[in-house]
Protein backbone atom coordinates (compact mmCIF):
# COMPACT_ATOMS: atom_id res chain seq x y z
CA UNK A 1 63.81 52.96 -12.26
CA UNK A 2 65.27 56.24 -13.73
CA UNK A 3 63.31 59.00 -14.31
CA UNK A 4 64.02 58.80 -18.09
CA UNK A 5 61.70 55.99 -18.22
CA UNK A 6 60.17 55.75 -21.89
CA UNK A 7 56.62 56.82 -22.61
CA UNK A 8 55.89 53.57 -23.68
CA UNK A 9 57.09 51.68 -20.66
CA UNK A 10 55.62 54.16 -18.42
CA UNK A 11 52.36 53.13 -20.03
CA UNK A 12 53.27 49.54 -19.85
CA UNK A 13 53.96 49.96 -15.75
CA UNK A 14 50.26 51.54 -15.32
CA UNK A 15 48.45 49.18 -17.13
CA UNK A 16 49.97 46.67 -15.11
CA UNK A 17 49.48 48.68 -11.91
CA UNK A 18 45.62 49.18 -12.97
CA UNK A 19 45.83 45.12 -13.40
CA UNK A 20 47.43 43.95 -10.15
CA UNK A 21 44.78 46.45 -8.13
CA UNK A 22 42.01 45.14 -9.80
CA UNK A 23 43.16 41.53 -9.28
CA UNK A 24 44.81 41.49 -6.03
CA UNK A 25 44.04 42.59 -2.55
CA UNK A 26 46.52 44.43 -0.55
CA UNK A 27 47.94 42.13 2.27
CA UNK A 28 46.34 43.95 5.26
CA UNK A 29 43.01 44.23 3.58
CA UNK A 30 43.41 40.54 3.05
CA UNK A 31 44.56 40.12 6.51
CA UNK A 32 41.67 42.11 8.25
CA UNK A 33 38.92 40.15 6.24
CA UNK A 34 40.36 36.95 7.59
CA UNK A 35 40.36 38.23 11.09
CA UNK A 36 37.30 38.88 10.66
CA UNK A 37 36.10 35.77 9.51
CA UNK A 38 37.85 33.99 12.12
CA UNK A 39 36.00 36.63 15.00
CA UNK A 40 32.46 35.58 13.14
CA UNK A 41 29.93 34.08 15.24
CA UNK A 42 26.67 34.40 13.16
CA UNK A 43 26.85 31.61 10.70
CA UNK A 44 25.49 33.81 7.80
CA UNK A 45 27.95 36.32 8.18
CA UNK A 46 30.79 34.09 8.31
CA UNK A 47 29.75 32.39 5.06
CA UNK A 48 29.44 35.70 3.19
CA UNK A 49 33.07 36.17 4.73
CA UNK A 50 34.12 32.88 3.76
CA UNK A 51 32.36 33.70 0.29
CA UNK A 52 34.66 37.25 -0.11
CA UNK A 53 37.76 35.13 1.00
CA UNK A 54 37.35 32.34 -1.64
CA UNK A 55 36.48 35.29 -4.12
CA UNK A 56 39.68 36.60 -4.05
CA UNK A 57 41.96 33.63 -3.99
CA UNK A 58 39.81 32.45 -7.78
CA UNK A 59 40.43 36.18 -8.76
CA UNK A 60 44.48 35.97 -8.25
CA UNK A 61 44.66 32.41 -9.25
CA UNK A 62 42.73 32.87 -12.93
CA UNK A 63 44.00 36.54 -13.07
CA UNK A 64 40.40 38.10 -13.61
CA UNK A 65 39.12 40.97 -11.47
CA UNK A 66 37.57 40.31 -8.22
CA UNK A 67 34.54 42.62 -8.39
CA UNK A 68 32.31 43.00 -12.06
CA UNK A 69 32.26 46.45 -10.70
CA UNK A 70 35.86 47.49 -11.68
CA UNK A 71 35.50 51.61 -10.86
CA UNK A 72 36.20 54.29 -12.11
CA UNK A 73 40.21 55.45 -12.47
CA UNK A 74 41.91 56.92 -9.32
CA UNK A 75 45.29 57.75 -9.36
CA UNK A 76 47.30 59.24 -6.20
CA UNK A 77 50.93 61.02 -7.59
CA UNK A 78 53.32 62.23 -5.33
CA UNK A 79 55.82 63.93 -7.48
CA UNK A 80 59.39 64.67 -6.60
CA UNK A 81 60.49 68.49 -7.30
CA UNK A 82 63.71 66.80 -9.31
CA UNK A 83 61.57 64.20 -11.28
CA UNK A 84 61.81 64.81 -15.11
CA UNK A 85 59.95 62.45 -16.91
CA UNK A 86 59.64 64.24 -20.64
CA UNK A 87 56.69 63.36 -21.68
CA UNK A 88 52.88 64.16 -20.11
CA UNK A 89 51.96 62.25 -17.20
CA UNK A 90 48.60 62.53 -17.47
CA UNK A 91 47.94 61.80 -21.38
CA UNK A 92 50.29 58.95 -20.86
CA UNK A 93 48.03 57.85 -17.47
CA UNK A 94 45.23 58.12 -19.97
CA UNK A 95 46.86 56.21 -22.50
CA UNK A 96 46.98 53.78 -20.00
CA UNK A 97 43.69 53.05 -18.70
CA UNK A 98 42.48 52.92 -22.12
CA UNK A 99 44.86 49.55 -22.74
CA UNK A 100 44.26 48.28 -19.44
CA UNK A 101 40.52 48.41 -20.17
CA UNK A 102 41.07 46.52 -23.25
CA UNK A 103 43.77 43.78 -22.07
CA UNK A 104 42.71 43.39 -18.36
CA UNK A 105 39.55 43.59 -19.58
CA UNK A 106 37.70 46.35 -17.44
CA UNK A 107 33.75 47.27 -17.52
CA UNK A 108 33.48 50.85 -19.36
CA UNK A 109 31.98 53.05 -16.51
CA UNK A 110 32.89 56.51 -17.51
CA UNK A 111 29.36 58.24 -18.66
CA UNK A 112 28.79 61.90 -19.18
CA UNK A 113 26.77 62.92 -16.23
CA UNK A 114 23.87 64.49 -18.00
CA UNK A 115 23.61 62.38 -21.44
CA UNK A 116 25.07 59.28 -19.62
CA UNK A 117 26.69 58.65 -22.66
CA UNK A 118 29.63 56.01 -22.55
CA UNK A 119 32.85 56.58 -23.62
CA UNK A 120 33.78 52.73 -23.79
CA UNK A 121 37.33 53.40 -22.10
CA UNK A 122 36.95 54.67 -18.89
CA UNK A 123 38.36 57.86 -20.03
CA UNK A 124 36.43 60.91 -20.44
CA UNK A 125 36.37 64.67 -19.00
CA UNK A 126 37.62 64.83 -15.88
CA UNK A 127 38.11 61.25 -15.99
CA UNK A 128 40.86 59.41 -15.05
CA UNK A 129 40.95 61.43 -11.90
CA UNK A 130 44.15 62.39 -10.71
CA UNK A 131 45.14 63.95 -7.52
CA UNK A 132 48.80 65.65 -7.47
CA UNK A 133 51.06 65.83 -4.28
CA UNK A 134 54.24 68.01 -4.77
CA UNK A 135 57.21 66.23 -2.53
CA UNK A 136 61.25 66.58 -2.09
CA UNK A 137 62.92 64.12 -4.52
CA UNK A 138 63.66 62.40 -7.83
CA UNK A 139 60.84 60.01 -7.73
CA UNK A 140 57.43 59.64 -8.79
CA UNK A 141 54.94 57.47 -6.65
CA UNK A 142 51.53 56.12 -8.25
CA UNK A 143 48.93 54.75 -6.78
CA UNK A 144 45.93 53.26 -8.51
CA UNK A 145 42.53 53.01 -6.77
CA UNK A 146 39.68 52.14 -8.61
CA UNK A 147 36.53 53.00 -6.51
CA UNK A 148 33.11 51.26 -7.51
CA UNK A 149 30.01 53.01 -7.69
CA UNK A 150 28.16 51.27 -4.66
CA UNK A 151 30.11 52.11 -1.97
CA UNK A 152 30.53 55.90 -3.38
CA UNK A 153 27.03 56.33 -3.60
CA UNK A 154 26.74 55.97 -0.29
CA UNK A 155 29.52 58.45 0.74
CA UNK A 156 28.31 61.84 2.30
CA UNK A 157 29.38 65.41 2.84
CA UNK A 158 28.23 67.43 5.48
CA UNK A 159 29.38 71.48 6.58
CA UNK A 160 29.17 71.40 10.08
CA UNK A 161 29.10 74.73 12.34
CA UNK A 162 32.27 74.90 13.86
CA UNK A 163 30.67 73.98 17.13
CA UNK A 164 29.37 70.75 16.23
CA UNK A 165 32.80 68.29 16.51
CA UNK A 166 30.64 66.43 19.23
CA UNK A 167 28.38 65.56 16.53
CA UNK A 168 30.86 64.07 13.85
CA UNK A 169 30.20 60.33 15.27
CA UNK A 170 26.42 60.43 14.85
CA UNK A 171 27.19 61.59 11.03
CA UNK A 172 29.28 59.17 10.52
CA UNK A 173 27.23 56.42 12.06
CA UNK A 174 24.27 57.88 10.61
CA UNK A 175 25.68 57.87 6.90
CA UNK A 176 26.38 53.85 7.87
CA UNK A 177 23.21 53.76 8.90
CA UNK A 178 21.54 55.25 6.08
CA UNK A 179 24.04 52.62 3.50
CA UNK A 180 23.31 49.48 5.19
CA UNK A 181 24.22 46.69 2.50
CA UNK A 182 24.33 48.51 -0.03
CA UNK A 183 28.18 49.46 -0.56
CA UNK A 184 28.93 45.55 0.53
CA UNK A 185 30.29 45.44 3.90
CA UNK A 186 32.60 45.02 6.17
CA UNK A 187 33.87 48.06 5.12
CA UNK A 188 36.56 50.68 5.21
CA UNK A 189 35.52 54.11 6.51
CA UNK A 190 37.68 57.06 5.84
CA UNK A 191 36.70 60.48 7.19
CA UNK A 192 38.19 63.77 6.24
CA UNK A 193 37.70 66.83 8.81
CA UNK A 194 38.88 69.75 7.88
CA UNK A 195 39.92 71.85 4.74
CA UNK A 196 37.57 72.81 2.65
CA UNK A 197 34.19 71.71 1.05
CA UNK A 198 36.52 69.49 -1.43
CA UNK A 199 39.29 69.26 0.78
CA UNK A 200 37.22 67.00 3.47
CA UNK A 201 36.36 64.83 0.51
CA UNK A 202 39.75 64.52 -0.78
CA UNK A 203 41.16 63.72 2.81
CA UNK A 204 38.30 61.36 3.46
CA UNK A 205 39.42 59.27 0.37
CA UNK A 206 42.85 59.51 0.75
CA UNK A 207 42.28 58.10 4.19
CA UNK A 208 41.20 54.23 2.61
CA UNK A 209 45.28 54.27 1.08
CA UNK A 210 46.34 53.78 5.14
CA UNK A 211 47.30 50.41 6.25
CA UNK A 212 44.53 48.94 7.91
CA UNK A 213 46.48 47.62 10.22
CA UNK A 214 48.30 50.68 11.45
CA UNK A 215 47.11 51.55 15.09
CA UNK A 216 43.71 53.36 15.18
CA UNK A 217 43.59 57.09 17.27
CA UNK A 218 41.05 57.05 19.99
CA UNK A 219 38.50 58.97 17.66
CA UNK A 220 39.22 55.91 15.31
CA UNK A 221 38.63 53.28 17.76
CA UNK A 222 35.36 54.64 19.46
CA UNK A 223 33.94 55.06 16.05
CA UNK A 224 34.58 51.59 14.38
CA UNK A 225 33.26 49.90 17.47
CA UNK A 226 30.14 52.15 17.28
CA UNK A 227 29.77 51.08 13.72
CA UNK A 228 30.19 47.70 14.33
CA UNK A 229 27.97 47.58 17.74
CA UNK A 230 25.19 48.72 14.81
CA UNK A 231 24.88 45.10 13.72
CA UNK A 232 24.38 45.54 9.88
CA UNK A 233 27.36 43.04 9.31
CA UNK A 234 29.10 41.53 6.02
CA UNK A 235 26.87 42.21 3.22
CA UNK A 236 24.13 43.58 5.64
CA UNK A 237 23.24 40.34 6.46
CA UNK A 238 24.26 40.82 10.27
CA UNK A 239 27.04 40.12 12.54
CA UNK A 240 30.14 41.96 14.29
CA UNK A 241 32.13 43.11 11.35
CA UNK A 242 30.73 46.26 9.78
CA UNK A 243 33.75 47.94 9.33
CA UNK A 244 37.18 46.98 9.09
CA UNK A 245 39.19 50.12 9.71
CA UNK A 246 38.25 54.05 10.43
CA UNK A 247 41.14 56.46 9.41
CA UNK A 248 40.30 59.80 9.92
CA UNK A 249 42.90 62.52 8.19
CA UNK A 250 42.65 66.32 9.07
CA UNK A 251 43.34 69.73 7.95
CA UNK A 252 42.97 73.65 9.49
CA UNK A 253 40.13 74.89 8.27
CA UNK A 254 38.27 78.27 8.30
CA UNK A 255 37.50 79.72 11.79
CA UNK A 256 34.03 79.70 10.47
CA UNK A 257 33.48 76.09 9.14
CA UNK A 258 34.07 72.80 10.12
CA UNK A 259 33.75 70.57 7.03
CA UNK A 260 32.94 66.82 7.38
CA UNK A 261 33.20 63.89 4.66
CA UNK A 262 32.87 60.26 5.21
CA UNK A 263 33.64 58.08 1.99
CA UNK A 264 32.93 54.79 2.56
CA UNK A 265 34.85 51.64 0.54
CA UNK A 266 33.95 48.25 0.01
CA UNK A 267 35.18 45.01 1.88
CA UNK A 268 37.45 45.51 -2.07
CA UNK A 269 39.78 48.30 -0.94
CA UNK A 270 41.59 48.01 -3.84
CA UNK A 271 44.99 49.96 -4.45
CA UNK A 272 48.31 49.40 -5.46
CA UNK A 273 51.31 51.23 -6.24
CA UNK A 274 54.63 51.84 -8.43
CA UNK A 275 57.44 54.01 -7.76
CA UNK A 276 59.45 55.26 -10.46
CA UNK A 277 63.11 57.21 -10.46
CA UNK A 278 65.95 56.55 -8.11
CA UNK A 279 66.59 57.50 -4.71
CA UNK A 280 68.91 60.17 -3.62
């Protein structure tokens, strides 16, 4: 696409990006949940997997989203330097979520935070949230990633003394711990180390975008077996699979701190993504 894209078809392509991640799976999420279901032994786990599974083939056959839980609007943009689009990206974003909420349909889950008023849109302050990457280039990459309220509950933040790296497992394990069914396992685990206080949290999240079946570091590794020797399982109903994936991402910090942030996702890691402009 050219980066003179209209307004209106730029609108179009996010609506329809907000409707494909909230319908369909990504293939390696897909793929991991059958491997897992295949690996099963405990007969209640593997029906709750089988369960998920048939979920998501009625969701892409009728074209309704899989979860009633549909998030709240994340959007990833790296934007090239030479991209010119002429209009405002984010209004037009906002445009967009509005429509998809309408057509797709979506459930309205942006509330003020004190008067928990609804805004019946999923727009609001703040709200769709938007995280900016400057990169080389003439093209503008979206990615939509709604993120539902149970498994974000359970997500935690911890500042660490810089000392303490040999205790970033038993945080992580212990915020699994502490989540048990609740954000609807297996899951995906990312974990941001580094930065700052929102730094770590950004990293953490932008850690469920990697493919989950990319090969894990040996932090990665050690941890997701930990997890899944825990025995809380799909749903927390038991089993092997608690987690799917671990991707840790990174970033110097202060000589001082050592921030740590583990956001956990559902067994629907939804994304998807659009690229707009042409290649050099």
């Amino acid at each position: 696409m050219s980066s003179k894209i209209s307004r209106e078809d730029f609108i179009r392509s996010i609506a329809d990006l907000l409707r494909k991640a909230e319908i369909e799976l990504p293939d390696d999420v897909v793929d991991a949940l059958r491997k897992a279901e295949a690996a099963e032994e405990n007969p209640v786990a593997k029906s709750q997997l089988q369960a998920i599974l048939k979920n998501i083939e009625i969701a892409k056959k009728h074209g309704v989203p899989m979860c009633q839980d549909t998030g709240i609007m994340i959007f990833f943009a790296e934007i090239g330097t030479g991209f010119q689009p002429g209009f405002d990206i984010e209004a037009a974003i906002r445009e967009a979520v509005i429509l998809a909420t309408a057509e797709i349909p979506l459930r309205p889950n942006a509330v003020d935070p004190l008067t928990r008023k609804n805004s019946g849109n999923n727009t609001g302050a703040g709200i769709p949230d938007i995280h900016w990457k400057l990169v080389p280039g003439n093209q503008l990459k979206i990615t939509a990633a709604p993120k539902g309220a149970g498994s974000e509950n359970m997500s935690s933040l911890r500042m660490f003394n810089p000392t303490e790296s040999g205790n970033i497992k038993n945080f992580v394990l212990e915020t699994i711990v502490n989540a048990g069914g609740m954000p609807c396992p297996p899951l995906t685990i990312g974990i941001g180390i580094g930065g700052s206080f929102d730094a770590a949290a950004r990293l953490a999240k932008e850690a469920l975008l990697e493919p989950l079946n990319a090969p894990m570091e040996e932090m990665e590794t050690e941890i997701l077996e930990a997890v899944n020797a825990l025995g809380i399982g799909c749903m927390g109903l038991g089993g092997s699979t608690t987690a799917l994936a671990v991707n840790v991402k990174t970033a110097h910090c202060h000589t001082a701190s050592l921030p740590v942030a583990v956001n956990i996702q559902c067994w629907a890691n939804r994304h998807a993504s659009v690229v707009f402009g042409e290649e050099e």
